[in-house]
N, C-alpha and C. Protein backbone atom coordinates (compact mmCIF):
# COMPACT_ATOMS: atom_id res chain seq x y z
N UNK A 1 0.84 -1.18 0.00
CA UNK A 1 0.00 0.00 0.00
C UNK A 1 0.88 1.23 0.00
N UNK A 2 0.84 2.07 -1.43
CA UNK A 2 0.87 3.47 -1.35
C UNK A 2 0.39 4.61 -0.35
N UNK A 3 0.39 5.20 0.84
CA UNK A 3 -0.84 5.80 1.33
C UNK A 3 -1.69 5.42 1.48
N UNK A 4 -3.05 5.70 0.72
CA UNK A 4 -4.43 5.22 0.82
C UNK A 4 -4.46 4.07 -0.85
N UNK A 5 -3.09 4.41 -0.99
CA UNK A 5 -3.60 3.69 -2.93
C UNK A 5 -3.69 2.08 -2.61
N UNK A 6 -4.78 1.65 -3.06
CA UNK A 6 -4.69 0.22 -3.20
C UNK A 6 -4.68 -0.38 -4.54
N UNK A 7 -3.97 -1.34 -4.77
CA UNK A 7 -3.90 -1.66 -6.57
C UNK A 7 -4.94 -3.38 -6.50
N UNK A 8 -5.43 -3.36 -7.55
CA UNK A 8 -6.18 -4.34 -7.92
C UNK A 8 -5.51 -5.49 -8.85
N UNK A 9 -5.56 -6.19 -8.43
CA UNK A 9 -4.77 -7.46 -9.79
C UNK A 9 -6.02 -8.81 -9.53
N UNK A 10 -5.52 -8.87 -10.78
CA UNK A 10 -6.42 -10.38 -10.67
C UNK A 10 -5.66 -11.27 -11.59
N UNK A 11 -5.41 -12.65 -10.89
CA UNK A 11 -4.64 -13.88 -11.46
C UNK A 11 -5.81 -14.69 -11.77
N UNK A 12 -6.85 -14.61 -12.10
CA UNK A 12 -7.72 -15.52 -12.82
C UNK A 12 -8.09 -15.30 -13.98
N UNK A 13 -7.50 -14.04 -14.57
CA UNK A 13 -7.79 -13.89 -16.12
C UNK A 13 -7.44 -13.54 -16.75
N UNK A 14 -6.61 -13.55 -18.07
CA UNK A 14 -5.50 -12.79 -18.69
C UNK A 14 -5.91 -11.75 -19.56
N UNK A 15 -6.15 -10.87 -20.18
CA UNK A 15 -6.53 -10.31 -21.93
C UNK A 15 -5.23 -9.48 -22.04
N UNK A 16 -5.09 -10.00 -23.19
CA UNK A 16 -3.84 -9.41 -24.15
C UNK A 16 -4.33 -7.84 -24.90
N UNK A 17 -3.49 -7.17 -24.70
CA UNK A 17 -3.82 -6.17 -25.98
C UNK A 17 -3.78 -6.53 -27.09
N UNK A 18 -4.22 -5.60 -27.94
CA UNK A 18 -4.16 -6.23 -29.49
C UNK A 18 -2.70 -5.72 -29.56
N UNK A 19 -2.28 -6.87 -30.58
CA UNK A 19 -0.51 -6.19 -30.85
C UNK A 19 -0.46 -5.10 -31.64
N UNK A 20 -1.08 -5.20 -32.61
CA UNK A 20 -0.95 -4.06 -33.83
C UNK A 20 -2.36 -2.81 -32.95
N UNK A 21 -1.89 -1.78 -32.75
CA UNK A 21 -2.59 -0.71 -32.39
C UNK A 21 -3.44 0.43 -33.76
N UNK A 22 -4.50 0.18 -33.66
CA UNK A 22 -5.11 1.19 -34.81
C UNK A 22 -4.32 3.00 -34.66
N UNK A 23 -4.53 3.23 -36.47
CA UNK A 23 -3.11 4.44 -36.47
C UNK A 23 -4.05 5.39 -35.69
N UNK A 24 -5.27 5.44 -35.28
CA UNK A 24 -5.44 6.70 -35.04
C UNK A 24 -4.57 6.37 -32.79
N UNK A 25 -4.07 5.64 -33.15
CA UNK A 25 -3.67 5.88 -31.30
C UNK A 25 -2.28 5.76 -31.16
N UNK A 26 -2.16 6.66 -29.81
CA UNK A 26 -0.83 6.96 -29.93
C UNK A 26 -0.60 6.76 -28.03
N UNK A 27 0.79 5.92 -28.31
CA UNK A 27 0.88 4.99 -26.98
C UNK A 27 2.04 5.84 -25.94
N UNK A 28 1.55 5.98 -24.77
CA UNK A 28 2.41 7.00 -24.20
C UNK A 28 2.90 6.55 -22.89
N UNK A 29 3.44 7.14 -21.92
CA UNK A 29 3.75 6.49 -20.27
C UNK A 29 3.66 8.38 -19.68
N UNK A 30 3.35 8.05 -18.62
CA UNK A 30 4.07 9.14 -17.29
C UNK A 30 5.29 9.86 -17.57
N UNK A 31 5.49 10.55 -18.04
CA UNK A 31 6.94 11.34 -17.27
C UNK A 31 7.49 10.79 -16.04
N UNK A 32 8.82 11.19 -15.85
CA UNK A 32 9.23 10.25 -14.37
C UNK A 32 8.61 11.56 -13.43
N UNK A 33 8.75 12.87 -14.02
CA UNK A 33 8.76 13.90 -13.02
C UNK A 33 7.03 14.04 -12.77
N UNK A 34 6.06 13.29 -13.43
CA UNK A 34 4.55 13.31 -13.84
C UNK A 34 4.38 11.97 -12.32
N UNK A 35 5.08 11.49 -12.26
CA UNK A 35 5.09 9.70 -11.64
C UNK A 35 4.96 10.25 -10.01
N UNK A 36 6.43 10.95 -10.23
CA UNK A 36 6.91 11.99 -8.67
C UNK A 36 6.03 12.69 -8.30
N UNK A 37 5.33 13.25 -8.88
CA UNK A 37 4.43 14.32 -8.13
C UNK A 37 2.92 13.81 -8.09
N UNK A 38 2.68 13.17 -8.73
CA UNK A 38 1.32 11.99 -8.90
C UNK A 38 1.70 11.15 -7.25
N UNK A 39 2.12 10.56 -7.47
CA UNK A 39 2.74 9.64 -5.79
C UNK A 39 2.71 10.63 -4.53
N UNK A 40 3.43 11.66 -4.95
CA UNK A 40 3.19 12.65 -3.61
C UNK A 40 1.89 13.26 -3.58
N UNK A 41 0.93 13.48 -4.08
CA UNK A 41 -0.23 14.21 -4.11
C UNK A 41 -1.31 12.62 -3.54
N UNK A 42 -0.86 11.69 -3.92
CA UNK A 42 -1.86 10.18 -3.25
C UNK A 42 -1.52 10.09 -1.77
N UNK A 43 0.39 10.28 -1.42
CA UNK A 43 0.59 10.04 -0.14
C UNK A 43 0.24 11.01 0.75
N UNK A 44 0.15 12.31 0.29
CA UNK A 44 -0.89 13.44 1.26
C UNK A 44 -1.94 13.73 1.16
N UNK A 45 -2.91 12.53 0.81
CA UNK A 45 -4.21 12.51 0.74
C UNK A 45 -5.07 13.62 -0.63
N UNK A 46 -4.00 14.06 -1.36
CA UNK A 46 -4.89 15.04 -2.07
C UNK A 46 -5.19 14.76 -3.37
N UNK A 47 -5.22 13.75 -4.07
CA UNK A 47 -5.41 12.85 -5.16
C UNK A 47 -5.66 11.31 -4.51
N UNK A 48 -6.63 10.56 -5.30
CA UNK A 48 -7.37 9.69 -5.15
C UNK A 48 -6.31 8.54 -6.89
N UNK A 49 -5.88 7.50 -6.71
CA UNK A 49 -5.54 7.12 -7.40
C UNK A 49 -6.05 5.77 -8.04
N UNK A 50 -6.91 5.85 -9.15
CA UNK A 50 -7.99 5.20 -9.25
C UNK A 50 -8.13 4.69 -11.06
N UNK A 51 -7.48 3.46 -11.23
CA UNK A 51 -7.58 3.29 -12.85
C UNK A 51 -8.83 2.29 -12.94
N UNK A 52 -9.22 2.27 -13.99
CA UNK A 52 -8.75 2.82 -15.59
C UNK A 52 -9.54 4.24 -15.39
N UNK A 53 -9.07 5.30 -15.65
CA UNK A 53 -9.51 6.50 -15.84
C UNK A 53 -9.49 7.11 -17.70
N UNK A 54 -10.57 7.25 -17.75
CA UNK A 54 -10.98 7.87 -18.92
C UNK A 54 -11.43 9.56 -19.18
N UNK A 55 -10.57 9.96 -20.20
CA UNK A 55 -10.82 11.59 -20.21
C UNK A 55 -10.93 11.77 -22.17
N UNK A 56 -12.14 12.82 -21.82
CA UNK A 56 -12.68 12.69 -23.58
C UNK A 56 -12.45 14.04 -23.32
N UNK A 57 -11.81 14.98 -24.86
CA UNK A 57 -11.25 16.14 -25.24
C UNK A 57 -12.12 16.67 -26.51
N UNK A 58 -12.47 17.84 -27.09
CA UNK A 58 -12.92 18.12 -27.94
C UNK A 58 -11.35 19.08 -28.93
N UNK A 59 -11.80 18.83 -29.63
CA UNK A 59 -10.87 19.61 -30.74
C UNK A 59 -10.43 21.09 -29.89
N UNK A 60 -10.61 21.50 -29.16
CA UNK A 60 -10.49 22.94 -28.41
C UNK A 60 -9.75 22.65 -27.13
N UNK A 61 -9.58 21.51 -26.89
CA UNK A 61 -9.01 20.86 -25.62
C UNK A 61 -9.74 20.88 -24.66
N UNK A 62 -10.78 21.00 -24.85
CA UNK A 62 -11.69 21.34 -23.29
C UNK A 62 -12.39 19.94 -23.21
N UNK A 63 -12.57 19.91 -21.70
CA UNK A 63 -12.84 18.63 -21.49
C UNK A 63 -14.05 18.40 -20.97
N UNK A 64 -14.32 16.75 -21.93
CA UNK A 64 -15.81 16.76 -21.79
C UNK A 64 -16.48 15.09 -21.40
N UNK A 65 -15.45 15.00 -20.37
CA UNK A 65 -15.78 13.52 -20.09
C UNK A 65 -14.14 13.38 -18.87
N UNK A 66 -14.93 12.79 -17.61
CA UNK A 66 -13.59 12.33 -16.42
C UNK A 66 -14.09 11.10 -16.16
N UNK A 67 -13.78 10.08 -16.46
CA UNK A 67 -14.67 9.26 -15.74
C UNK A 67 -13.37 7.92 -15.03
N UNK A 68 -13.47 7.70 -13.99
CA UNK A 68 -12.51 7.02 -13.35
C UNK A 68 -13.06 5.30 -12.51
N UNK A 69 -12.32 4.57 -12.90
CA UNK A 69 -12.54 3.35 -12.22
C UNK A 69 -13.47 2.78 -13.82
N UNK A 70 -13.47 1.06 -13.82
CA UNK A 70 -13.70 0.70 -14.60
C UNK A 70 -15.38 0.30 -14.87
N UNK A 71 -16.03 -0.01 -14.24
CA UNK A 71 -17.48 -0.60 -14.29
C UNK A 71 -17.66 -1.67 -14.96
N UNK A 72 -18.89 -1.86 -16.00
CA UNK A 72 -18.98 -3.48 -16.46
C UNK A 72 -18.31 -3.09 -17.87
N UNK A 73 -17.89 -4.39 -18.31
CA UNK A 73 -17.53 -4.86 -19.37
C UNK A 73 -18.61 -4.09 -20.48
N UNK A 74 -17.93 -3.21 -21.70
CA UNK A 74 -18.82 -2.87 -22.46
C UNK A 74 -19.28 -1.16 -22.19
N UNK A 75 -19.11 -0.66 -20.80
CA UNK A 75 -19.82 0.24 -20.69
C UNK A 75 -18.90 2.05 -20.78
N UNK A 76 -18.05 1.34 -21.11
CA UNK A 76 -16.80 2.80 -21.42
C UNK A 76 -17.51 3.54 -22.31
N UNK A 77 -16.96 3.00 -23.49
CA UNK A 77 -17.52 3.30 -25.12
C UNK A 77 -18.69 4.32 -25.05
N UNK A 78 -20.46 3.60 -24.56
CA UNK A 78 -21.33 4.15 -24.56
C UNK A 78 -21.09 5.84 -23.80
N UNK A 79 -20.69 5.63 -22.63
CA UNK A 79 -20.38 7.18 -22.28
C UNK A 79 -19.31 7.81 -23.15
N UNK A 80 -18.53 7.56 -23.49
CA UNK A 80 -17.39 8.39 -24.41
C UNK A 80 -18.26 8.68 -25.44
N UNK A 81 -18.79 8.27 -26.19
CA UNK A 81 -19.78 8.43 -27.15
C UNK A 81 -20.97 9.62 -27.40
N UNK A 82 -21.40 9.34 -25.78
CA UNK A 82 -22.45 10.37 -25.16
C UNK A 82 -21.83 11.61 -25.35
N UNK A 83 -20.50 11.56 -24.62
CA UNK A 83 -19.56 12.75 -24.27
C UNK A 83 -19.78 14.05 -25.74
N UNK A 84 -18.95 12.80 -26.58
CA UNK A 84 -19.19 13.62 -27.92
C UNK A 84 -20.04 14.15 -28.70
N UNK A 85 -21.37 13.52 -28.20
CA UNK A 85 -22.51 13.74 -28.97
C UNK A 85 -23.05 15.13 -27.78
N UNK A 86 -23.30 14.78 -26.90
CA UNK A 86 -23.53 15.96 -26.01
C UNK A 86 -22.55 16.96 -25.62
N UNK A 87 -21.30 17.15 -25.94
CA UNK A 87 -20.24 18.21 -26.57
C UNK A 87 -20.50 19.38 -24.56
N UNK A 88 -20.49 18.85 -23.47
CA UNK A 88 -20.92 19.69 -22.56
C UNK A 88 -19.50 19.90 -21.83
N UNK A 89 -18.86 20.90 -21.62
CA UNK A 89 -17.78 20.58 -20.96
C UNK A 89 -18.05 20.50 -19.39
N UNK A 90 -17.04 19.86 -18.85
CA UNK A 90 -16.66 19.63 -17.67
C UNK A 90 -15.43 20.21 -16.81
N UNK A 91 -15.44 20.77 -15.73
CA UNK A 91 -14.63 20.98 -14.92
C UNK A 91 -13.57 19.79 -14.71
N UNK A 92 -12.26 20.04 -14.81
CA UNK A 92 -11.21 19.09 -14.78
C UNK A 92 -9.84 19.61 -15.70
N UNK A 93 -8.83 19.02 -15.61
CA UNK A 93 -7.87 19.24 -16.65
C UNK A 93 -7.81 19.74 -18.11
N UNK A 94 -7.38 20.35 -18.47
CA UNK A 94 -6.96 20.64 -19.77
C UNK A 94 -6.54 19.68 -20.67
N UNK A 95 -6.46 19.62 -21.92
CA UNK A 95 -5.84 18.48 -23.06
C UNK A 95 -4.25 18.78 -22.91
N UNK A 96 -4.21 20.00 -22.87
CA UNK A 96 -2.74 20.46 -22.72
C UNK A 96 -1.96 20.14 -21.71
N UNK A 97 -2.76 20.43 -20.56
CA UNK A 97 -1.96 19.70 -19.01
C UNK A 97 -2.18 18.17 -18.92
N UNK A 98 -3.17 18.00 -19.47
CA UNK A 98 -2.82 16.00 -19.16
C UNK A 98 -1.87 15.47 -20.53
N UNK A 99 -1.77 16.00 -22.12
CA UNK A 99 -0.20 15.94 -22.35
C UNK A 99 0.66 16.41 -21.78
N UNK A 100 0.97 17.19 -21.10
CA UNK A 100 1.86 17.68 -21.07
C UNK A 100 2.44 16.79 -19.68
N UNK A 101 2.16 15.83 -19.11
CA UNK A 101 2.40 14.84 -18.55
C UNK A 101 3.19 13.70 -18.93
N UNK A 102 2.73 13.42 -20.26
CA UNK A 102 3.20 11.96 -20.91
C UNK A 102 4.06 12.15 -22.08
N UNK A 103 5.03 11.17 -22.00
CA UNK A 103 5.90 10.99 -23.26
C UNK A 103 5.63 9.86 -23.61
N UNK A 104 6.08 9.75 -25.39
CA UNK A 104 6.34 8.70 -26.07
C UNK A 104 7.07 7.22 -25.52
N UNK A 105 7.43 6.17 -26.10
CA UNK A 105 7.77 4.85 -25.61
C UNK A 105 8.97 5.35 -25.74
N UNK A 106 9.76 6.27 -26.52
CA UNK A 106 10.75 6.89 -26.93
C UNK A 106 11.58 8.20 -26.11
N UNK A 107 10.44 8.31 -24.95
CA UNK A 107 10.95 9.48 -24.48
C UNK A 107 10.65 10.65 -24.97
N UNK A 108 9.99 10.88 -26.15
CA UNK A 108 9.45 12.36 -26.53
C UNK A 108 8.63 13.06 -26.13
N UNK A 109 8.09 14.04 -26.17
CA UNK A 109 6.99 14.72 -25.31
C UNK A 109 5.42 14.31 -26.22
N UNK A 110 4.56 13.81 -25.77
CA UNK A 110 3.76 13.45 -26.45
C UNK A 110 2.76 14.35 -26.67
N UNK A 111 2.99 15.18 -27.57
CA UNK A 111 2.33 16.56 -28.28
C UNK A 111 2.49 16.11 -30.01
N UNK A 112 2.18 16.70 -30.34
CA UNK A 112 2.26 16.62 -32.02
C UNK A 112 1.37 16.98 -32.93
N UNK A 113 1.39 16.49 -34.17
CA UNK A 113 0.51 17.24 -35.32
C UNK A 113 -0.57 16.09 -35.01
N UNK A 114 -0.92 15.05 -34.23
CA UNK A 114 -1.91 14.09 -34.52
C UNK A 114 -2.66 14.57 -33.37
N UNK A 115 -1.94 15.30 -32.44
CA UNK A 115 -3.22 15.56 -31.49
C UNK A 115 -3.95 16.69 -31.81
N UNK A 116 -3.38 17.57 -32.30
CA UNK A 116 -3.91 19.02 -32.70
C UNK A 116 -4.64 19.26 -34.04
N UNK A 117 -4.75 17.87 -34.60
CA UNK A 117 -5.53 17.47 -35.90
C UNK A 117 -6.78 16.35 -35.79
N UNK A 118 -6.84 15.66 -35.09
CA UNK A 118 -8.54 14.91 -33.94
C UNK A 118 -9.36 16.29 -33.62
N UNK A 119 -10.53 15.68 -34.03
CA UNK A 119 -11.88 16.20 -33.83
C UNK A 119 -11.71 16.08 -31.97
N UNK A 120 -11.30 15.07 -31.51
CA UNK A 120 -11.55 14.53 -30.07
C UNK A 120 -10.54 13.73 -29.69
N UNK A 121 -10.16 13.91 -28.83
CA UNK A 121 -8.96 12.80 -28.33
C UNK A 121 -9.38 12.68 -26.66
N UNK A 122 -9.38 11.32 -26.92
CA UNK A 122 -9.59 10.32 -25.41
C UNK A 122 -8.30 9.78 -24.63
N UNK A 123 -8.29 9.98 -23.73
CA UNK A 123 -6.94 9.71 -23.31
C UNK A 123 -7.41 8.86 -22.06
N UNK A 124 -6.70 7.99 -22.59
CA UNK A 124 -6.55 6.18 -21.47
C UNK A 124 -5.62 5.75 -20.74
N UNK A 125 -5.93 6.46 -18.89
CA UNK A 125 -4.96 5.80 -18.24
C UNK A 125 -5.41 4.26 -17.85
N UNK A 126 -3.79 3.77 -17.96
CA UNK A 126 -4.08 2.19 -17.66
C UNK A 126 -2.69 1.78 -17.12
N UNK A 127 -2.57 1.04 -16.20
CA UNK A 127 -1.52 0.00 -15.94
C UNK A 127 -1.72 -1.47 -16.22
N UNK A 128 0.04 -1.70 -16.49
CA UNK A 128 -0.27 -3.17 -16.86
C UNK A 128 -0.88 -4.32 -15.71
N UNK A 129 -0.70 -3.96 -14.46
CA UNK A 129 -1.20 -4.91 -13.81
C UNK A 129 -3.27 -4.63 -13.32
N UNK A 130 -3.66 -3.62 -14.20
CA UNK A 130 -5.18 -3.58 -13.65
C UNK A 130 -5.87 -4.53 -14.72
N UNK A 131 -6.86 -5.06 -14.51
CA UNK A 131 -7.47 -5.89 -15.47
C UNK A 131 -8.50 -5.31 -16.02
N UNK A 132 -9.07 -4.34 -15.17
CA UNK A 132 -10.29 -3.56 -15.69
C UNK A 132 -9.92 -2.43 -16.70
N UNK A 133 -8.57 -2.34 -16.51
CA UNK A 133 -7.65 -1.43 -17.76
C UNK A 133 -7.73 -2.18 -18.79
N UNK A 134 -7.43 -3.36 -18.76
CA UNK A 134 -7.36 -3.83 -19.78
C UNK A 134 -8.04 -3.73 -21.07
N UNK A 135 -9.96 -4.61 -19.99
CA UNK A 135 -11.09 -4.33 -20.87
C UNK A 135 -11.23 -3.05 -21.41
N UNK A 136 -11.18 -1.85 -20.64
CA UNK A 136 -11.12 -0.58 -21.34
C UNK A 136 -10.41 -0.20 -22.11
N UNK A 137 -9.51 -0.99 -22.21
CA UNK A 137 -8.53 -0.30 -23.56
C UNK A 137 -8.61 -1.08 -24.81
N UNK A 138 -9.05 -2.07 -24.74
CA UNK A 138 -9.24 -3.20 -25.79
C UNK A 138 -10.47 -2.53 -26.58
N UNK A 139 -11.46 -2.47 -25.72
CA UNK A 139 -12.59 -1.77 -26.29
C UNK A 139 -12.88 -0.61 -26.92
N UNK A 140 -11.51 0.74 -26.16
CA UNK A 140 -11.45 1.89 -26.79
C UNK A 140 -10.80 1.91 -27.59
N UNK A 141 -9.94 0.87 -28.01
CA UNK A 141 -8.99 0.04 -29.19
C UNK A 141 -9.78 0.06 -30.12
N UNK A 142 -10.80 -0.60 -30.35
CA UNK A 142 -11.66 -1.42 -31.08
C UNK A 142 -12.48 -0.32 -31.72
N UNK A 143 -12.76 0.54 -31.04
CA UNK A 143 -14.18 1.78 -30.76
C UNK A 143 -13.31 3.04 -31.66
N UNK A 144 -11.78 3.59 -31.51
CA UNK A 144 -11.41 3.93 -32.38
C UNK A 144 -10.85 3.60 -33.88
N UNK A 145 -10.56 2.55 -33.69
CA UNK A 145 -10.51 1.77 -34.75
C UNK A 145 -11.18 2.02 -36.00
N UNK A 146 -12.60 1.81 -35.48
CA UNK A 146 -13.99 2.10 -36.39
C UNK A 146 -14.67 3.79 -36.59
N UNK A 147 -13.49 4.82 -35.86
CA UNK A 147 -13.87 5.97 -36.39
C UNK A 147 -13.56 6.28 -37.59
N UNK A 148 -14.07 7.66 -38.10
CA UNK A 148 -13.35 8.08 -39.64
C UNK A 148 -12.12 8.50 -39.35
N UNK A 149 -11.24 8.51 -40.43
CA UNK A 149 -10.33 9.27 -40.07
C UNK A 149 -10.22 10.45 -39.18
N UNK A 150 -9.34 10.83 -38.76
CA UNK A 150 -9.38 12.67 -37.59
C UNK A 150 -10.50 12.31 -36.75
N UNK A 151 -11.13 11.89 -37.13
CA UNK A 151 -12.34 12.17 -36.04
C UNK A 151 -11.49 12.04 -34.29
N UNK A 152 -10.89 10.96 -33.86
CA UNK A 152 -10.82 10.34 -32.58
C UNK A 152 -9.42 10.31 -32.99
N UNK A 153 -8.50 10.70 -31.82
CA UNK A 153 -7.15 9.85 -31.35
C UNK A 153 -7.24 9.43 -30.33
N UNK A 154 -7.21 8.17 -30.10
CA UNK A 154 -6.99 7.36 -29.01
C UNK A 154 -5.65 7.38 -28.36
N UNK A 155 -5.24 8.21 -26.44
CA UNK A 155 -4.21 8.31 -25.91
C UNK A 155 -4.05 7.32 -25.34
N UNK A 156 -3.01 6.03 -25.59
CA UNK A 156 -3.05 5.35 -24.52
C UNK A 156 -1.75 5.55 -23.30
N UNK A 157 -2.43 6.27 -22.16
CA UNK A 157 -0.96 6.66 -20.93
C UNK A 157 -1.24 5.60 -19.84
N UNK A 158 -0.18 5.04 -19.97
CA UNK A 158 0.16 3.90 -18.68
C UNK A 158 0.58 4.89 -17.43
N UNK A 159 0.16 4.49 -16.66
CA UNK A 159 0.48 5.08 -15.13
C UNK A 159 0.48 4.80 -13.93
N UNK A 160 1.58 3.74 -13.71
CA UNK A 160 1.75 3.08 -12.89
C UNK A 160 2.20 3.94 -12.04
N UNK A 161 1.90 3.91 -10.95
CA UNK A 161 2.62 4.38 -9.23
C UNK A 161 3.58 3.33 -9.12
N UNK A 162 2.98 2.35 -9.24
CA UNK A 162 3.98 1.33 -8.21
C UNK A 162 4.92 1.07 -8.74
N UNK A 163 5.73 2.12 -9.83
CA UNK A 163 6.87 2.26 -10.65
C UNK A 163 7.86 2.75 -9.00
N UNK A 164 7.27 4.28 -8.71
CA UNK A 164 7.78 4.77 -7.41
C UNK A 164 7.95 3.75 -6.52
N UNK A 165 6.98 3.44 -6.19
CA UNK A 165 7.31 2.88 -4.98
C UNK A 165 8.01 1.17 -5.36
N UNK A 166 8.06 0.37 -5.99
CA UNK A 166 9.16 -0.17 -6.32
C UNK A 166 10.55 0.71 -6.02
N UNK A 167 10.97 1.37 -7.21
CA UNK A 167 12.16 1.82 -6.95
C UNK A 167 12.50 2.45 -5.61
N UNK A 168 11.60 2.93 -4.78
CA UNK A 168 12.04 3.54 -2.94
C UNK A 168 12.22 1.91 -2.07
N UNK A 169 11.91 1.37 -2.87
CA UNK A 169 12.03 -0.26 -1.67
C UNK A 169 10.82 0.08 -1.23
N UNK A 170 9.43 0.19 -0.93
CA UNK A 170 8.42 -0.08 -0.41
C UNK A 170 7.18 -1.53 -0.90
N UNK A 171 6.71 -1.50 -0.01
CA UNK A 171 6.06 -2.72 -0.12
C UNK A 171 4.53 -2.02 -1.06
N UNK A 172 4.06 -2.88 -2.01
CA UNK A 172 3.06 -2.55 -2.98
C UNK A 172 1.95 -3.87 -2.39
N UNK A 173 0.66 -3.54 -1.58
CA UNK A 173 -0.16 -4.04 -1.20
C UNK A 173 -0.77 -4.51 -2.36
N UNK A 174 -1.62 -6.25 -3.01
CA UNK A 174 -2.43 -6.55 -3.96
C UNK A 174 -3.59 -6.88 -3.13
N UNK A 175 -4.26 -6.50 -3.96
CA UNK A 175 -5.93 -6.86 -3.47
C UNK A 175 -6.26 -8.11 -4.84
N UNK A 176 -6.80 -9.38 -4.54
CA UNK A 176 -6.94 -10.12 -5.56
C UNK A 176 -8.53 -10.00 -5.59
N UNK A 177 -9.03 -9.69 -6.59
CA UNK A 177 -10.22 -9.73 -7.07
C UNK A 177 -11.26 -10.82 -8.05
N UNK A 178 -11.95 -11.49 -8.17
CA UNK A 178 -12.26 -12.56 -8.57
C UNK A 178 -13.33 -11.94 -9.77
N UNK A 179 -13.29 -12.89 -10.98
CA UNK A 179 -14.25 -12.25 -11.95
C UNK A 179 -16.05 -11.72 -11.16
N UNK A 180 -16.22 -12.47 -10.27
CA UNK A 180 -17.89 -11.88 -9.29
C UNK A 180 -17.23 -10.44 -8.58
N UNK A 181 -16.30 -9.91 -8.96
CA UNK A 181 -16.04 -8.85 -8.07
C UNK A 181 -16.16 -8.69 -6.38
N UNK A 182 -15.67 -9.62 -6.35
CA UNK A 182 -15.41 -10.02 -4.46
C UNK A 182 -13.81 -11.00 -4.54
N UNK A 183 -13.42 -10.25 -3.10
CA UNK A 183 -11.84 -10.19 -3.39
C UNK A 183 -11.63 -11.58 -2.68
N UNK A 184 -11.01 -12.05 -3.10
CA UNK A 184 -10.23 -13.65 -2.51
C UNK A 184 -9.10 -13.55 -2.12
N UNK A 185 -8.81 -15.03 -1.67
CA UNK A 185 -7.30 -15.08 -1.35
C UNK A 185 -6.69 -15.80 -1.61
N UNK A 186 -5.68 -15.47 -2.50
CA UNK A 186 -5.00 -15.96 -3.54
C UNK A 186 -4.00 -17.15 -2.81
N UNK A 187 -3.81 -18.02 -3.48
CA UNK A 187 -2.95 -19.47 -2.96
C UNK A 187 -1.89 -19.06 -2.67
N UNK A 188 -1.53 -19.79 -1.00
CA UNK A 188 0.02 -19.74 -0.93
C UNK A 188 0.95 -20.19 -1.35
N UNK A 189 2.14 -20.16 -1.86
CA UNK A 189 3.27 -20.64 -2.86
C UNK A 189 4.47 -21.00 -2.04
């Protein structure tokens, strides 16, 4: 345990990403200095750290969709969808300040001519060890996929904490969760 952060894993079910990523998405991570100050804002109670978090952008950067934690299978999409069709903004981050967080797999700053050319860009935090990330990204995979061109860029930003706290030597609490959504206890080894 981070502070109050608790991480979710589940060893009863695997899903793979798709390997080949549709062109309209563009795959990103944390900054280390995005990681640092994310971790300190969970350990003094003033951020809530909570994946898969979903944020829908309109061509103007204003934001028109926060939605955090995963729900059922299937049910991302329909609200991102809503988002766009009902065009209402919301109180929350900027397009500019939540890039301006994440770089490329490469280390680059993940800004460019593909974000500033989307009708809308959704940006998908996920870590590799949440499972409910998973489903959400497979699906918002899938869901951009089938836009027109420009319409949608799909952000995918990994954002693991327990990057930090690994590297400080601290202990990373798992909660094992079972597909009925009630937590078990996983076999001793």
């Amino acid at each position: 345990m981070i502070g109050r952060l608790h991480l979710f894993t589940a060893t009863v079910m695997s899903m793979a990403l798709p390997a080949t990523l549709a062109a309209a998405t563009l795959d990103t991570r944390w900054t280390e200095k995005a990681l640092i100050r994310h971790d300190a804002l969970v350990k003094a109670k003033k951020e809530q750290y909570e994946l898969p978090e979903v944020r829908v952008y309109d061509a103007r950067g204003r934001l028109l969709l926060r939605k955090k934690g995963g729900g059922k299978s299937g049910a991302m999409v329909p609200l991102v969808e809503n988002a766009i069709r009902a065009g209402k903004v919301v109180s929350g981050p900027s397009l500019a300040q939540s890039m301006a967080e994440l770089e490329t797999r490469d280390g680059k700053p993940a800004t460019g001519p593909a974000v500033g050319k989307a009708r809308y860009v959704v940006v998908d935090y996920w870590a590799d060890w949440c499972l409910p990330c998973k489903v959400v990204s497979k699906e918002l995979t899938a869901w951009a996929a089938r836009q027109p061109a420009g319409k949608v860029l799909l952000v995918r930003a990994e954002t693991d904490l327990t990057i930090v706290a690994r590297r400080s030597g601290q202990a990373v609490k798992h909660r094992y969760i079972g597909l009925d959504g009630k937590e078990i206890t996983p076999p001793k080894q």
